[in-house]
PDB file of N, CA and C in Angstrom:
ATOM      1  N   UNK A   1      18.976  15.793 -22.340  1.00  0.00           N
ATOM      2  CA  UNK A   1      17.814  16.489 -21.797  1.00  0.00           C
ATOM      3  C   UNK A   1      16.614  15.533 -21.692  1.00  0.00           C
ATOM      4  N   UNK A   2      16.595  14.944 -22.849  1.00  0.00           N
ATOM      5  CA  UNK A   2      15.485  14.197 -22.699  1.00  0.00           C
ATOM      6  C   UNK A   2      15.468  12.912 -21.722  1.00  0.00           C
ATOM      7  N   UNK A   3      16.798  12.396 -20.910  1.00  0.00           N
ATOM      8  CA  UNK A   3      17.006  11.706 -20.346  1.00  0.00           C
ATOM      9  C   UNK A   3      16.926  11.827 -18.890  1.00  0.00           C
ATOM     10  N   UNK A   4      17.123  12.686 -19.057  1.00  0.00           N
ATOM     11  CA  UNK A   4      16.681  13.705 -17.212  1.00  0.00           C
ATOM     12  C   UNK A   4      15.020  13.812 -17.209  1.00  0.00           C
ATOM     13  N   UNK A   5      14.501  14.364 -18.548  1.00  0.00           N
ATOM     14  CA  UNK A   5      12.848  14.516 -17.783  1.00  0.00           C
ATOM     15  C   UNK A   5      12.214  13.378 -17.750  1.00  0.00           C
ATOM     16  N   UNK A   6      13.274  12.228 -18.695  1.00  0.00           N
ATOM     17  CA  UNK A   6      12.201  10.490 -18.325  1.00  0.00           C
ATOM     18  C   UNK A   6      12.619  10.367 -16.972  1.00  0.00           C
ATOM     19  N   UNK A   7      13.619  10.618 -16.473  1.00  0.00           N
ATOM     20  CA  UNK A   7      14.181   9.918 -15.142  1.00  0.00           C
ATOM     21  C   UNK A   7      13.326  10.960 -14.297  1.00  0.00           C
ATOM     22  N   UNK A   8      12.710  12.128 -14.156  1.00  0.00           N
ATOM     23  CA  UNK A   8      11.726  12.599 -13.205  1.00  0.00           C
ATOM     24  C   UNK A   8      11.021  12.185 -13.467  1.00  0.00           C
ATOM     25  N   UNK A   9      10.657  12.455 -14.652  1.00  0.00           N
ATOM     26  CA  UNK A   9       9.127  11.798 -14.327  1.00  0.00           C
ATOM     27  C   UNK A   9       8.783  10.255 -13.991  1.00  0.00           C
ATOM     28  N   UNK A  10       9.592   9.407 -14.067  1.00  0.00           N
ATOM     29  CA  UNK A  10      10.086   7.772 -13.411  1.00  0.00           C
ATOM     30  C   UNK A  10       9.483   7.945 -12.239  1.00  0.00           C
ATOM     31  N   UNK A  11      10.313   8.991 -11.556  1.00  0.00           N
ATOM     32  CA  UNK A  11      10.642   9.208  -9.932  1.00  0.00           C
ATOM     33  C   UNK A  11       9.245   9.507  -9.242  1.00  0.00           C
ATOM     34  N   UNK A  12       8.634  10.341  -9.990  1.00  0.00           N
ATOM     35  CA  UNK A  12       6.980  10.733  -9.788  1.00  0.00           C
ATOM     36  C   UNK A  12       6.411   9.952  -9.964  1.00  0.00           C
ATOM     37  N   UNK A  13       6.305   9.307 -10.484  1.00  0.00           N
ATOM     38  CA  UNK A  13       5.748   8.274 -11.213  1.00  0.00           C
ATOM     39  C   UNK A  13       5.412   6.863 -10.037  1.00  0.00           C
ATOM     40  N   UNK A  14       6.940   6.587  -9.928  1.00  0.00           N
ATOM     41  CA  UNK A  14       6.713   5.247  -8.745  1.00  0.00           C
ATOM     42  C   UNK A  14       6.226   5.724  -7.621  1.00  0.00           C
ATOM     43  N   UNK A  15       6.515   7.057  -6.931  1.00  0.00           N
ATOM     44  CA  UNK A  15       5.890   7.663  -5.801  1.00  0.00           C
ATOM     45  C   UNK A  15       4.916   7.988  -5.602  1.00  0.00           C
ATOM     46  N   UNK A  16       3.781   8.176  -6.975  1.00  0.00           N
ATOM     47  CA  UNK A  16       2.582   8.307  -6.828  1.00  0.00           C
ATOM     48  C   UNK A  16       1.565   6.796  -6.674  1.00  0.00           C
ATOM     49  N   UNK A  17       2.496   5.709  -7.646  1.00  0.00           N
ATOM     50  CA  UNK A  17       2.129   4.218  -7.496  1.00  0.00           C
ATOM     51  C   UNK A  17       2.623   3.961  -6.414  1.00  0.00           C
ATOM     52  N   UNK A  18       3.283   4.053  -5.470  1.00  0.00           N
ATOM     53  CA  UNK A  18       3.385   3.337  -3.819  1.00  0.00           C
ATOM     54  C   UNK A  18       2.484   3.914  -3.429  1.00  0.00           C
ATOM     55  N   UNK A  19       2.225   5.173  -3.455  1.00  0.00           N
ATOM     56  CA  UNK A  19       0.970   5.608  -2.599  1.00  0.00           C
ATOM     57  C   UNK A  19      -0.315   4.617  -2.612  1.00  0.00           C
ATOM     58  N   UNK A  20      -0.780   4.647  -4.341  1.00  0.00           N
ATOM     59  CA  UNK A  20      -1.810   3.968  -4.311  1.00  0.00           C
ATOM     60  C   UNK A  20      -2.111   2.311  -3.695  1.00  0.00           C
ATOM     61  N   UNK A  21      -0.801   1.991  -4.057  1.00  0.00           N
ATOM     62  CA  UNK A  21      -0.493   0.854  -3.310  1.00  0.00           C
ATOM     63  C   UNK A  21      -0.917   0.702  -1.925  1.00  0.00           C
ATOM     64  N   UNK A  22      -0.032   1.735  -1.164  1.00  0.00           N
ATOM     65  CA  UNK A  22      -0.491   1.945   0.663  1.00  0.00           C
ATOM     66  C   UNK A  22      -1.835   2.281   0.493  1.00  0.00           C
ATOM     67  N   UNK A  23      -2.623   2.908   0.020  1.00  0.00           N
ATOM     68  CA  UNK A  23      -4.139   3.006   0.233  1.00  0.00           C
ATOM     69  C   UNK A  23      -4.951   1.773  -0.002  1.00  0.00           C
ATOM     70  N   UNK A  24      -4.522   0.965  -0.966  1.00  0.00           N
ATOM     71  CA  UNK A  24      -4.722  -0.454  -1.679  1.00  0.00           C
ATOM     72  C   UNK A  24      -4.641  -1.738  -0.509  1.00  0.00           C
ATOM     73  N   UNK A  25      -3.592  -1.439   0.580  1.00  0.00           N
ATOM     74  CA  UNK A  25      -3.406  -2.527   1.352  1.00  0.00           C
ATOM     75  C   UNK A  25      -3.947  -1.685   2.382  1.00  0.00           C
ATOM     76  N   UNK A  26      -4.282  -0.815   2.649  1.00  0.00           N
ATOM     77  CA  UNK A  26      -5.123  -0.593   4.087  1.00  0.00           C
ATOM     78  C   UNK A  26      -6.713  -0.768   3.615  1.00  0.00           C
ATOM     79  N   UNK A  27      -6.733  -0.614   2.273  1.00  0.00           N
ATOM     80  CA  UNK A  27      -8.496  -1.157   1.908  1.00  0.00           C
ATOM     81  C   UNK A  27      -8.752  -2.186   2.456  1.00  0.00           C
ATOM     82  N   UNK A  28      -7.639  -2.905   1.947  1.00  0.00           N
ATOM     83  CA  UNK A  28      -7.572  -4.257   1.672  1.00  0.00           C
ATOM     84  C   UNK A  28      -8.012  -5.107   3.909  1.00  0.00           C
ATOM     85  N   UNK A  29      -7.040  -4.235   4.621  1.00  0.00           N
ATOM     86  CA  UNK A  29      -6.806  -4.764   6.252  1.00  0.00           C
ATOM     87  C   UNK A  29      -7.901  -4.285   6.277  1.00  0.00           C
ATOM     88  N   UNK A  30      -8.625  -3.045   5.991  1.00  0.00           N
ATOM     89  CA  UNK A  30      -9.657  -2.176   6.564  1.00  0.00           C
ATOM     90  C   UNK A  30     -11.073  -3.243   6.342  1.00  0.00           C
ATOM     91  N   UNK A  31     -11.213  -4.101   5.225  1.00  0.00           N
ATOM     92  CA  UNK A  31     -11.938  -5.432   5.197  1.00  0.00           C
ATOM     93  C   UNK A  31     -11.858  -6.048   5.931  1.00  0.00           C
ATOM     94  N   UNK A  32     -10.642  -6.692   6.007  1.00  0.00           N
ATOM     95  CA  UNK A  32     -10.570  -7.841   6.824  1.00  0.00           C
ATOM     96  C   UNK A  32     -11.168  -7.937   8.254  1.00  0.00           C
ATOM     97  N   UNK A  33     -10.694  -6.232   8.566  1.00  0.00           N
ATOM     98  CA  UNK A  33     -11.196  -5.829   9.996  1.00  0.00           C
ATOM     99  C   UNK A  33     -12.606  -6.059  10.644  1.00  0.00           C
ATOM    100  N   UNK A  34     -12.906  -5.999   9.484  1.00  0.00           N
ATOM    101  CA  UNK A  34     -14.546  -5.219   9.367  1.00  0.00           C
ATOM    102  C   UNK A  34     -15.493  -6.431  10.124  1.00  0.00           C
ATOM    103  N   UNK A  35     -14.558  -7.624   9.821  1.00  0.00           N
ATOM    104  CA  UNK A  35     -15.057  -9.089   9.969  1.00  0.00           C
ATOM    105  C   UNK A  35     -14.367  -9.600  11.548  1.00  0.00           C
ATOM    106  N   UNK A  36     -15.448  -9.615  12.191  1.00  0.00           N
ATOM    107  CA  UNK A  36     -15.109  -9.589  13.813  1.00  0.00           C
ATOM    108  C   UNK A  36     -14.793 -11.364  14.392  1.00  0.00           C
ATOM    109  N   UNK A  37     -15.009 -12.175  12.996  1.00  0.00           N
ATOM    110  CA  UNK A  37     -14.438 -13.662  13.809  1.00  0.00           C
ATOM    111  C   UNK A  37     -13.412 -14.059  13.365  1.00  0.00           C
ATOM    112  N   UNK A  38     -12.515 -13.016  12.318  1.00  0.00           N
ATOM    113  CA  UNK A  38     -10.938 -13.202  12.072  1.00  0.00           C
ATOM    114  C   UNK A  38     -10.351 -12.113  12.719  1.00  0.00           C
ATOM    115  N   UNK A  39     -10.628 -11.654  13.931  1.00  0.00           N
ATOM    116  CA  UNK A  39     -10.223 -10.433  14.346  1.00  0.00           C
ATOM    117  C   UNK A  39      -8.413 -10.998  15.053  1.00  0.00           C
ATOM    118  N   UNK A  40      -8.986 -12.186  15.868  1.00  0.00           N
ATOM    119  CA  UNK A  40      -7.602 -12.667  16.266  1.00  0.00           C
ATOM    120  C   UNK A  40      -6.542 -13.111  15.332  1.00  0.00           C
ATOM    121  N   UNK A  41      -6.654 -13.278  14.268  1.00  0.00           N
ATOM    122  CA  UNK A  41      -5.768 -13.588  13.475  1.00  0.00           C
ATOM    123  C   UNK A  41      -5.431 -12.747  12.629  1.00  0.00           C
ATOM    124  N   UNK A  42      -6.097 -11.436  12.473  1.00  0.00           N
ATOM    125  CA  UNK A  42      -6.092 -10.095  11.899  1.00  0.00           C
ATOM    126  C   UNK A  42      -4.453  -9.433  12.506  1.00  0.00           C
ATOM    127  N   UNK A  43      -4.932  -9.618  14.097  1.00  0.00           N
ATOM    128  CA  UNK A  43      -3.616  -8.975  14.765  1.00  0.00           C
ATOM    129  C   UNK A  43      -2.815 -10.081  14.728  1.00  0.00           C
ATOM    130  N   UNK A  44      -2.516 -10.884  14.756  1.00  0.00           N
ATOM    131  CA  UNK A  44      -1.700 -11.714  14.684  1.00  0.00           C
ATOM    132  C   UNK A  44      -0.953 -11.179  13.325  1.00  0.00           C
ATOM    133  N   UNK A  45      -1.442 -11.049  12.441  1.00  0.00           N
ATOM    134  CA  UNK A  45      -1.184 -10.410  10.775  1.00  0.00           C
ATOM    135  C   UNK A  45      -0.435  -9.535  10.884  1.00  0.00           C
ATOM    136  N   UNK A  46      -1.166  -8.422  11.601  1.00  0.00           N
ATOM    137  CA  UNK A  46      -0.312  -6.754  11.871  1.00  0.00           C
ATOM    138  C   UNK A  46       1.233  -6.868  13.102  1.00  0.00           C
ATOM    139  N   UNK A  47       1.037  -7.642  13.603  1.00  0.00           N
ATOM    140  CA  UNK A  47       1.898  -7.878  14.928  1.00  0.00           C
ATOM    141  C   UNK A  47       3.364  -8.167  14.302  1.00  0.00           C
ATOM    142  N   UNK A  48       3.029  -9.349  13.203  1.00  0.00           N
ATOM    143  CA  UNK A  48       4.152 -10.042  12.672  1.00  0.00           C
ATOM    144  C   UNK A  48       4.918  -9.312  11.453  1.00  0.00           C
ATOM    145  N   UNK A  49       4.158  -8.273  11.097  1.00  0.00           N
ATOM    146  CA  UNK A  49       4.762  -7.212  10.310  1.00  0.00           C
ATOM    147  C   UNK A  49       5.647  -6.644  10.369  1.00  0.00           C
TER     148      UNK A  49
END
């Protein structure tokens, strides 16, 4: 029993940390953006993704 509610709550667990993650790296582009004389190399960034 007790091995099943560590393994949910694991599961919740990493799915709530990727999220923060994806919000973490669009902060992160949403900077970079912001800055209009790396703009060409910005997309160059997203393109090659």
């Amino acid at each position: 029993m007790h091995e099943q509610r560590r393994k949910a709550h694991s599961s919740r667990r990493i799915r709530v940390e990727h999220g923060i993650t994806h919000v973490k790296n669009w902060q992160a582009l949403a900077r970079r953006l912001a800055h209009r004389e790396h703009i060409g190399e910005t997309v160059q960034a997203v393109a090659a993704r």
